[in-house]
N, C-alpha and C. Protein backbone atom coordinates (compact mmCIF):
# COMPACT_ATOMS: atom_id res chain seq x y z
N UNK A 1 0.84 -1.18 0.00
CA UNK A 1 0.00 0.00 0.00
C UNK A 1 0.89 1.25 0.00
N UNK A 2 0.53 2.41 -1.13
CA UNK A 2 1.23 3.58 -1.09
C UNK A 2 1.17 4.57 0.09
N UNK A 3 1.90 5.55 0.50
CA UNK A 3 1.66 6.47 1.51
C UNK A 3 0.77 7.57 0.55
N UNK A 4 0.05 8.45 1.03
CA UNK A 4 -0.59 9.41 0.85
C UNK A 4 -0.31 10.64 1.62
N UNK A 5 -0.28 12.16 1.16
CA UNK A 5 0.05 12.93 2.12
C UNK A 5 -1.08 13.85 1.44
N UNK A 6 -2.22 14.43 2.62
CA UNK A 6 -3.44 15.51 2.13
C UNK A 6 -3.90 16.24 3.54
N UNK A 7 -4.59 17.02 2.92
CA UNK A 7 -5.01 17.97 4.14
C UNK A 7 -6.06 16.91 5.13
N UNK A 8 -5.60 17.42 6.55
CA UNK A 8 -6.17 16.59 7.57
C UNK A 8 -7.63 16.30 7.45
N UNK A 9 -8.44 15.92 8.25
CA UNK A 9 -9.90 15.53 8.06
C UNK A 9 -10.48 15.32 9.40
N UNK A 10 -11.17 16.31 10.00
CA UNK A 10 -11.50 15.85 11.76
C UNK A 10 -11.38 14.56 12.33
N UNK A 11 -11.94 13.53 11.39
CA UNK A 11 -11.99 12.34 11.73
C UNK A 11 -9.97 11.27 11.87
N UNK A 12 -9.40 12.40 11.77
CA UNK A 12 -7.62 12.14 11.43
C UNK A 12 -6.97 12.65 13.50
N UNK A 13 -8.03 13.37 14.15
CA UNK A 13 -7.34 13.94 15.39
C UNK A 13 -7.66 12.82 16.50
N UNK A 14 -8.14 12.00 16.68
CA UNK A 14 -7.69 10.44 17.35
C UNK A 14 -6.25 9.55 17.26
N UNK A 15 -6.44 9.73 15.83
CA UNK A 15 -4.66 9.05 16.02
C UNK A 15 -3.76 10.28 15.76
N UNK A 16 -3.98 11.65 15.52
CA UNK A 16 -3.12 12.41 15.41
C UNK A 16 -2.81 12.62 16.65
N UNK A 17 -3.38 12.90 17.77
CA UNK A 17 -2.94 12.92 19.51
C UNK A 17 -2.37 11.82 20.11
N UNK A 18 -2.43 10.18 19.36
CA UNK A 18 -1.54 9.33 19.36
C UNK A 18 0.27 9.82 19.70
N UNK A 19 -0.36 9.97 18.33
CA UNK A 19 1.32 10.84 17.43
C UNK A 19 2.24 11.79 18.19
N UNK A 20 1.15 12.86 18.37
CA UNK A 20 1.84 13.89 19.20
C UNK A 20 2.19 13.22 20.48
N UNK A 21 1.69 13.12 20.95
CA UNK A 21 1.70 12.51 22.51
C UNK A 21 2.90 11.75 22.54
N UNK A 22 3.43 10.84 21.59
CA UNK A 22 4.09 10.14 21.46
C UNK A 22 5.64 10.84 20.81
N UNK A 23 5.25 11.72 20.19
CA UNK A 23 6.66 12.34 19.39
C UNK A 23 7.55 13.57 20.28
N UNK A 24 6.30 14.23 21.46
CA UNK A 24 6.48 15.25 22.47
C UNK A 24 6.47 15.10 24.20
N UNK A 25 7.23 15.94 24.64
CA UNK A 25 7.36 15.65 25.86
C UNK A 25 5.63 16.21 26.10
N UNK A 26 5.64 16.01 27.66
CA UNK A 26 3.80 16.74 28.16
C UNK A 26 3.88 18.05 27.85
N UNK A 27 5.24 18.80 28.47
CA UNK A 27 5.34 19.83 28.04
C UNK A 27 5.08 20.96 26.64
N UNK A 28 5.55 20.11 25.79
CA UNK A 28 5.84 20.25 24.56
C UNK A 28 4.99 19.81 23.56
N UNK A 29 4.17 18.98 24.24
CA UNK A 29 2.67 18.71 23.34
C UNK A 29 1.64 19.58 22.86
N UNK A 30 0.99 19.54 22.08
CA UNK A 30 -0.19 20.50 21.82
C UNK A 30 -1.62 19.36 23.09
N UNK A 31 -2.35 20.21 22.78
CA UNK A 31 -3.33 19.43 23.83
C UNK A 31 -4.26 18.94 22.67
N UNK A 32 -5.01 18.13 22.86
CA UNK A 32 -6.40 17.71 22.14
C UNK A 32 -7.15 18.91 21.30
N UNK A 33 -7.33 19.86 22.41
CA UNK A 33 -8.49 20.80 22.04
C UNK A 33 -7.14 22.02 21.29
N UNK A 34 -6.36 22.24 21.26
CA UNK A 34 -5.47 23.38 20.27
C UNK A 34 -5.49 22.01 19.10
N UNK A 35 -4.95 21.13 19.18
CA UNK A 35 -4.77 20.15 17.90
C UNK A 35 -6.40 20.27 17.20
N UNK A 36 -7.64 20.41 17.80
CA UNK A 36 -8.90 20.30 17.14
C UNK A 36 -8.84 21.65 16.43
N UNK A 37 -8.37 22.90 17.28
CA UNK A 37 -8.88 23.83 16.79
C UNK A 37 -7.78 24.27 15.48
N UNK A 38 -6.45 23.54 15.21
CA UNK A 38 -5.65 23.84 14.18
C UNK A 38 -6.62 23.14 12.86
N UNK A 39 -6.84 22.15 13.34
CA UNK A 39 -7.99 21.41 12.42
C UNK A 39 -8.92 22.29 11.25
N UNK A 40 -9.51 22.97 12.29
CA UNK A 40 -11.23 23.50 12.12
C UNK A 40 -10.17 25.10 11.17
N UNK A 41 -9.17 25.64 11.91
CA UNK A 41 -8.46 27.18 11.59
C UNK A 41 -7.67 26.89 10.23
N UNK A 42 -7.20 26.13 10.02
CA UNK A 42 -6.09 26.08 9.05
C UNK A 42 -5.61 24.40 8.32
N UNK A 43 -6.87 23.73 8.29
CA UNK A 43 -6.94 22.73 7.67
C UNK A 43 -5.66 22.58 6.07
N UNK A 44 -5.97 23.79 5.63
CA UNK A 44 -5.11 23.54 4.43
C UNK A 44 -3.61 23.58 4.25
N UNK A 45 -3.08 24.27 5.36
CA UNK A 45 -1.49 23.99 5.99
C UNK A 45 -2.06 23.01 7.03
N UNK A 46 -2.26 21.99 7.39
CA UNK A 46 -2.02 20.43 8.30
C UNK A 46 -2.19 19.45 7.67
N UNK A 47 -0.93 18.83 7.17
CA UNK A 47 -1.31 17.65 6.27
C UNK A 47 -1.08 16.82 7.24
N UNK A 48 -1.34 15.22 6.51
CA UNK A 48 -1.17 14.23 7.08
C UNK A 48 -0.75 13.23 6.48
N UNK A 49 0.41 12.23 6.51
CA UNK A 49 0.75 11.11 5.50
C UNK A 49 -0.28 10.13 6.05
N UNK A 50 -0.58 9.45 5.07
CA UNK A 50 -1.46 7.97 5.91
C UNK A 50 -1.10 6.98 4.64
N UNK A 51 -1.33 6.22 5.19
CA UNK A 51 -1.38 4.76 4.35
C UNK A 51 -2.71 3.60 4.74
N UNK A 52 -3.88 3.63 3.97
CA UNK A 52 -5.02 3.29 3.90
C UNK A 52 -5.56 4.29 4.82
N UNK A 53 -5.95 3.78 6.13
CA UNK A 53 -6.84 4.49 6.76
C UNK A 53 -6.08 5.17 8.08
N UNK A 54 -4.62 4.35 8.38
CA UNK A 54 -3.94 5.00 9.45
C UNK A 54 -3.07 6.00 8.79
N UNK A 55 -3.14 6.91 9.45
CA UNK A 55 -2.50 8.10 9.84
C UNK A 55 -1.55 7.38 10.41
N UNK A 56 0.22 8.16 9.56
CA UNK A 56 1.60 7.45 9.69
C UNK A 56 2.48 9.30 10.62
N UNK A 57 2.07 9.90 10.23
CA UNK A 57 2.61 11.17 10.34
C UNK A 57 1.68 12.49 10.22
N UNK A 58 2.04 13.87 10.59
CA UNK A 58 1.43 14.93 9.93
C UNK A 58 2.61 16.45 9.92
N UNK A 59 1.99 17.33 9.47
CA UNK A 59 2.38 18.44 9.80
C UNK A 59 1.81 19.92 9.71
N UNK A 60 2.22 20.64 10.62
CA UNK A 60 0.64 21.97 10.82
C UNK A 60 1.31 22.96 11.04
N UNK A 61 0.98 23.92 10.51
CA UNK A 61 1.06 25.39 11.00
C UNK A 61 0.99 26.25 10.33
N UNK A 62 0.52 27.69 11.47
CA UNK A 62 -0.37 28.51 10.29
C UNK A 62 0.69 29.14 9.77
N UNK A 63 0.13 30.31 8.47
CA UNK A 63 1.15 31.73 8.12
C UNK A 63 1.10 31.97 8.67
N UNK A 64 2.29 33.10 8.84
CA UNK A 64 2.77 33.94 10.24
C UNK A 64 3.14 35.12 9.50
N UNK A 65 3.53 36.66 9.92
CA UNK A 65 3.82 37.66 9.56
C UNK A 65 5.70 37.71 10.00
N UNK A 66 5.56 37.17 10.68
CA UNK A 66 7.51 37.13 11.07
C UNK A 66 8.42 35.93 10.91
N UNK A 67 9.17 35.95 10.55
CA UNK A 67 10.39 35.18 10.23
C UNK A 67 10.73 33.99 10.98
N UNK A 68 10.49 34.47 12.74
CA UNK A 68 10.55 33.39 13.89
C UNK A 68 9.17 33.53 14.19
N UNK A 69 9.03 31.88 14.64
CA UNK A 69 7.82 31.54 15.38
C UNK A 69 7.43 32.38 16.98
N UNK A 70 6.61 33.01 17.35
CA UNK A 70 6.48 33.93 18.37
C UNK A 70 5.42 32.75 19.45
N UNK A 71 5.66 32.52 20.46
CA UNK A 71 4.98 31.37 21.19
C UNK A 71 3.88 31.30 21.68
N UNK A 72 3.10 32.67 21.31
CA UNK A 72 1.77 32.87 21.31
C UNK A 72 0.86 31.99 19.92
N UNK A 73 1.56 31.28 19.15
CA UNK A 73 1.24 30.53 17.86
C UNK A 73 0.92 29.24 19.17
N UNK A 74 1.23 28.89 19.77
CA UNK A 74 1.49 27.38 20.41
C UNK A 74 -0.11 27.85 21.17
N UNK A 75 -0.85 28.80 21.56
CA UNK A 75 -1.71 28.63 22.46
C UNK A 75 -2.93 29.48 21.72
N UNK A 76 -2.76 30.24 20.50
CA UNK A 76 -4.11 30.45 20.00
C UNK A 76 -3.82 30.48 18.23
N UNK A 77 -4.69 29.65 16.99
CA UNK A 77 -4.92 28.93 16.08
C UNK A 77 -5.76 30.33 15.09
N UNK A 78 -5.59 31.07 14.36
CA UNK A 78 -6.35 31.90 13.57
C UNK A 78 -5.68 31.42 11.75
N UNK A 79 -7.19 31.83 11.40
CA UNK A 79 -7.36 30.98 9.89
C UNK A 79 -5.80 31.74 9.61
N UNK A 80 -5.53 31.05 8.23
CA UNK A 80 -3.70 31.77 7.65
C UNK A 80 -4.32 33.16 6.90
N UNK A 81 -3.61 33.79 6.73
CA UNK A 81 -3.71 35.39 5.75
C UNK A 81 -3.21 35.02 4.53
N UNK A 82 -3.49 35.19 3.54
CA UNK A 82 -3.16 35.45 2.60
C UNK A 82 -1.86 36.18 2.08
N UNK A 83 -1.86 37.38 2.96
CA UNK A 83 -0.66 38.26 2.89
C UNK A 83 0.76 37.77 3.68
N UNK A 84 0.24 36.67 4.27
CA UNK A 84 1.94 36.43 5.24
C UNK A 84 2.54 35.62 4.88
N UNK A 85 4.28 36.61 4.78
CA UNK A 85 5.28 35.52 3.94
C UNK A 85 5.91 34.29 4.48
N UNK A 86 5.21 33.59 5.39
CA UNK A 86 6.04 32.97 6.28
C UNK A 86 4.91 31.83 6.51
N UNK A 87 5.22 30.23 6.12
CA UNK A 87 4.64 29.13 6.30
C UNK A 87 5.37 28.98 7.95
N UNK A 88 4.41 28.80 8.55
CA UNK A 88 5.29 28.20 10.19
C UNK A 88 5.04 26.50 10.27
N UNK A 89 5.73 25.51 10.90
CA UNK A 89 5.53 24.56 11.16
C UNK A 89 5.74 24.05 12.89
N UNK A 90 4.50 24.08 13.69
CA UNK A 90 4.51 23.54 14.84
C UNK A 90 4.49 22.36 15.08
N UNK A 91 4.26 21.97 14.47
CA UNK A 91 4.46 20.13 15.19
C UNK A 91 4.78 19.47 13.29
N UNK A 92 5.97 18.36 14.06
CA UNK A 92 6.03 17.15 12.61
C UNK A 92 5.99 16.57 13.21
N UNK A 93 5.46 15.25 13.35
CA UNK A 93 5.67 14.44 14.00
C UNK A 93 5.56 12.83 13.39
N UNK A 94 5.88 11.83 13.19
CA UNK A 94 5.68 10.42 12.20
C UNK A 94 5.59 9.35 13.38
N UNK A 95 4.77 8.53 13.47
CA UNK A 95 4.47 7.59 14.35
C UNK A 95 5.69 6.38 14.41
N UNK A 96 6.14 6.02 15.98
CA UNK A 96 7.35 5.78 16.27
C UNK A 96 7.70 4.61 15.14
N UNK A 97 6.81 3.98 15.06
CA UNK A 97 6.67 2.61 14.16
C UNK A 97 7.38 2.52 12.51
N UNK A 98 6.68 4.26 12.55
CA UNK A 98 7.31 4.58 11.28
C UNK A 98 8.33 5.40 10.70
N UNK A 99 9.14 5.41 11.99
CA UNK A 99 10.29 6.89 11.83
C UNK A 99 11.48 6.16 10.84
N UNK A 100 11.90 7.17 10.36
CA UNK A 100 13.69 6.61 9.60
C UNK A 100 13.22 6.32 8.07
N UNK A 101 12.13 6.60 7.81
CA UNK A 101 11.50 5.60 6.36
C UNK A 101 10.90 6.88 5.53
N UNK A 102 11.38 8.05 5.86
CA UNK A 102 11.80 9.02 5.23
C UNK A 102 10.35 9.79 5.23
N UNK A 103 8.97 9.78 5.77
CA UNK A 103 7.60 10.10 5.94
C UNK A 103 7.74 12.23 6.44
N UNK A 104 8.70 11.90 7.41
CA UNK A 104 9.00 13.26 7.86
C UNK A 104 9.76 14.16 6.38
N UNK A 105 10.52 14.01 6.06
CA UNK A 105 10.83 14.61 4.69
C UNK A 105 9.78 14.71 3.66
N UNK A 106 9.08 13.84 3.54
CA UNK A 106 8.01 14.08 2.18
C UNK A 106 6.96 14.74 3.01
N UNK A 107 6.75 14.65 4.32
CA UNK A 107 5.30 16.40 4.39
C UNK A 107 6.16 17.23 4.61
N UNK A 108 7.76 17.56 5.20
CA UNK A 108 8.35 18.92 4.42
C UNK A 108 8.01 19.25 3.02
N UNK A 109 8.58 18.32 2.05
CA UNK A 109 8.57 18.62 0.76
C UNK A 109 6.95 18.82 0.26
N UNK A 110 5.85 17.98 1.34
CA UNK A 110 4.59 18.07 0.86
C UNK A 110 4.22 19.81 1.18
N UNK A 111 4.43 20.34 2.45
CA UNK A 111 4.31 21.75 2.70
C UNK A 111 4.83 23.11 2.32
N UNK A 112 5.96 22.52 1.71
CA UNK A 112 6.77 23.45 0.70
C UNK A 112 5.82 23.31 -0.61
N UNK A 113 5.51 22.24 -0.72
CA UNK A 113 4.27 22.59 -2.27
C UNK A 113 3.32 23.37 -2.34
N UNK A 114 2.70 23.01 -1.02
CA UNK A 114 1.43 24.50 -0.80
C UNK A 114 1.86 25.48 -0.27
N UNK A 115 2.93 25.97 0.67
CA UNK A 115 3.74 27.10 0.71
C UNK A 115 3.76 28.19 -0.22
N UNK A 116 4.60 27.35 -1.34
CA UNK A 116 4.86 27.84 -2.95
C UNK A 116 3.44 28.30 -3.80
N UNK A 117 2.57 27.57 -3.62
CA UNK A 117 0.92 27.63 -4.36
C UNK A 117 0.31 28.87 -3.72
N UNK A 118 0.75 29.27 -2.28
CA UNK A 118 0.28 30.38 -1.05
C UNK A 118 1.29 31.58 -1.36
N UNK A 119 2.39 31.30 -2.23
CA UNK A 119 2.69 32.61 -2.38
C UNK A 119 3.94 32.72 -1.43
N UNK A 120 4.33 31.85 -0.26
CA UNK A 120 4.76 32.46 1.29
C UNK A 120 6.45 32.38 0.91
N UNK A 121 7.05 33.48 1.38
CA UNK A 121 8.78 33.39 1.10
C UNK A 121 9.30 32.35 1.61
N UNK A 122 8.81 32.24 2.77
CA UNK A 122 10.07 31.03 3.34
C UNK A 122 9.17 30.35 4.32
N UNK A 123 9.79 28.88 4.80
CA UNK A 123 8.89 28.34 6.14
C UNK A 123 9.83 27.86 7.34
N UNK A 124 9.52 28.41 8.24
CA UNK A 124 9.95 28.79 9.15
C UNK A 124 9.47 27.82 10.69
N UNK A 125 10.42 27.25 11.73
CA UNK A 125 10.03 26.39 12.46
C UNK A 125 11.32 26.51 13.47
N UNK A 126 11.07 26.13 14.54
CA UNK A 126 11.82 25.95 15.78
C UNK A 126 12.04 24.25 16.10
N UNK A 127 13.19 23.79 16.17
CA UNK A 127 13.61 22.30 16.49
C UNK A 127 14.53 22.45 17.79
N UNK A 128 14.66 21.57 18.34
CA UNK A 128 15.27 20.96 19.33
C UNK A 128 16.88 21.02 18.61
N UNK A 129 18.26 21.18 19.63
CA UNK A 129 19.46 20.82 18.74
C UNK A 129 19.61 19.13 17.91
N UNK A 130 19.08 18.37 19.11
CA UNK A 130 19.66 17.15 18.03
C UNK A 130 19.00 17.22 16.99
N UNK A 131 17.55 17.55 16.46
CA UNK A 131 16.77 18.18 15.37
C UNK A 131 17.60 19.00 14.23
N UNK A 132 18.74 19.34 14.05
CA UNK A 132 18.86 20.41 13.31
C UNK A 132 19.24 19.87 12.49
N UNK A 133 20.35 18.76 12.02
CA UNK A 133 20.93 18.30 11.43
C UNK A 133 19.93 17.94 10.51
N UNK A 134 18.60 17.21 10.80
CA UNK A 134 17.73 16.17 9.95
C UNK A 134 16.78 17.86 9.18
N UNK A 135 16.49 18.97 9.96
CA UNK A 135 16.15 19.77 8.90
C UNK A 135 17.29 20.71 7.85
N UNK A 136 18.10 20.71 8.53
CA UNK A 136 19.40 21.05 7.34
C UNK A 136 19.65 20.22 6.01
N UNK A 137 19.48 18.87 6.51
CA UNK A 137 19.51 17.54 5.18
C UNK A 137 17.92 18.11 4.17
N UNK A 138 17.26 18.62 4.91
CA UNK A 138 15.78 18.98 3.84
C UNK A 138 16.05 20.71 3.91
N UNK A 139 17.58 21.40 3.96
CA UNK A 139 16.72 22.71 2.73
C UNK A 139 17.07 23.69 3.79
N UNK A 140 16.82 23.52 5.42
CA UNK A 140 16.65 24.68 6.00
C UNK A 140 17.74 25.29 6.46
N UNK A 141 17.74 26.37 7.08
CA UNK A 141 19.33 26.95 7.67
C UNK A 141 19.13 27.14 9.25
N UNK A 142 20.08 27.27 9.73
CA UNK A 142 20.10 27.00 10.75
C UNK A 142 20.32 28.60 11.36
N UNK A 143 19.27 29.39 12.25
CA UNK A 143 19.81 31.01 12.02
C UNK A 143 19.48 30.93 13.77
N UNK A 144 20.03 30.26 14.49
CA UNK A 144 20.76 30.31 15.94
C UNK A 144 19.24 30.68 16.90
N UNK A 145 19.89 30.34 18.29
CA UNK A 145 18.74 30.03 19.08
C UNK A 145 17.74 31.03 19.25
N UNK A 146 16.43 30.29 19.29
CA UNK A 146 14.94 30.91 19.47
C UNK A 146 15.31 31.76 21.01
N UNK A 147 14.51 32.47 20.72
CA UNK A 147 13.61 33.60 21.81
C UNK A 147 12.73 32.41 22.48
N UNK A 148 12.33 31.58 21.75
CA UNK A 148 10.80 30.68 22.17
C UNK A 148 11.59 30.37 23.77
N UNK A 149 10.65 30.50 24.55
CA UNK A 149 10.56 29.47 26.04
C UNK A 149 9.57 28.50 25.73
N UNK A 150 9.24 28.21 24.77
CA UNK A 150 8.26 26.95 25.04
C UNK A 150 8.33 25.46 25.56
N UNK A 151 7.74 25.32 26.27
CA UNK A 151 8.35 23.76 27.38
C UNK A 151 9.68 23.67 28.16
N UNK A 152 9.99 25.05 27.97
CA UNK A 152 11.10 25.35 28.91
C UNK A 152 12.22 25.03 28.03
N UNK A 153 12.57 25.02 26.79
CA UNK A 153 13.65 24.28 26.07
C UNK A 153 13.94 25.51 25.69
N UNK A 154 15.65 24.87 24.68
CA UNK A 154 16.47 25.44 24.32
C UNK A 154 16.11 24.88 22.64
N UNK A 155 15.76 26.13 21.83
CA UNK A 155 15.28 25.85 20.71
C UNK A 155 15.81 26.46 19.26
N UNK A 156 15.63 26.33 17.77
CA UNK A 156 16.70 26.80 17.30
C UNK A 156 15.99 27.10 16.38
N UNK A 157 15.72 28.28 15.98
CA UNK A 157 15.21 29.01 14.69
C UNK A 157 15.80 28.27 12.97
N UNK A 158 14.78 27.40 12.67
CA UNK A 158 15.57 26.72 10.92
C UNK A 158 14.51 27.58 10.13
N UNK A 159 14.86 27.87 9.20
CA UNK A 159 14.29 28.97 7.74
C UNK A 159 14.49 27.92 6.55
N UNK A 160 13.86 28.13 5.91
CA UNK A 160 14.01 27.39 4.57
C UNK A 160 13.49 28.44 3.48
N UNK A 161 14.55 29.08 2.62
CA UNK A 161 13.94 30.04 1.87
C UNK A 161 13.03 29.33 0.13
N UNK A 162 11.93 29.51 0.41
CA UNK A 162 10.50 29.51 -0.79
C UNK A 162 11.27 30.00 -2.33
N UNK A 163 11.99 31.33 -2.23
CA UNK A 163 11.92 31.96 -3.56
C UNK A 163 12.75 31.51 -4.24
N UNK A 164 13.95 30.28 -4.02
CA UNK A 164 14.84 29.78 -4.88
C UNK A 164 14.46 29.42 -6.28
């Protein structure tokens, strides 16, 4: 069976809180009800890989007007603008079962497609350090540590510039 990667579907946030839950500390998790409401706000930036009916992976987040992710994105969900150059990505996450088999790279490359279709300069996301290396191998740069306090971590601003 092929993988599939498309915009989420309400009926996708049961095993997507699997996922998260599983890919994030408690801290660092989205909760149920922000994961519903990214759903319902910005369905068309949150894809999801699946293969038949399970959900293998996803990835979400809205446009943003700035360059770095600001951590008020992590606690309230508004539809994307049209006008903002900046795809953000808050959560990737690929179910443990299925990590290493390359799922996380193809919804980068899947979100850089609608990125590009949206117009947006660059997409923009905060990783963990051991994280940096695996988004550098897909495109992004590495432009030194976040402002973010989110979950109390030490976090690292990656850019991936759109207009190449």
């Amino acid at each position: 069976m092929s993988i599939t990667i498309n915009p989420v579907q309400p009926q996708d946030l049961d095993q997507i809180m699997v996922i998260e839950r599983a890919g994030f500390s408690p801290a660092e998790a989205a909760t149920e009800a922000s994961m519903a409401e990214r759903i319902r706000q910005i369905a068309d930036t949150f894809l999801v890989a699946k293969e038949g009916g399970s959900v293998l992976g996803y990835i979400v987040g809205p446009a943003f007007n700035q360059r770095y992710l600001t951590d008020d994105l992590f606690e309230q969900t508004l539809p994307n603008a049209a006008a903002s150059p900046y795809q953000t990505v808050l959560s990737l996450a690929v179910s443990p079962q299925r990590q290493g088999q390359g799922i996380a790279s193809q919804l980068l490359t899947a979100l850089a497609r609608v990125a590009r279709s949206q117009r947006r300069q660059a997409i923009t996301l905060t990783c963990l350090e051991r994280l940096v290396p695996f988004y550098e191998r897909n495109g992004y740069r590495n432009e030194g540590v976040s402002a973010s306090q989110h979950a109390g971590e030490v976090w690292f601003n990656m850019v991936r510039d759109l207009t190449d």
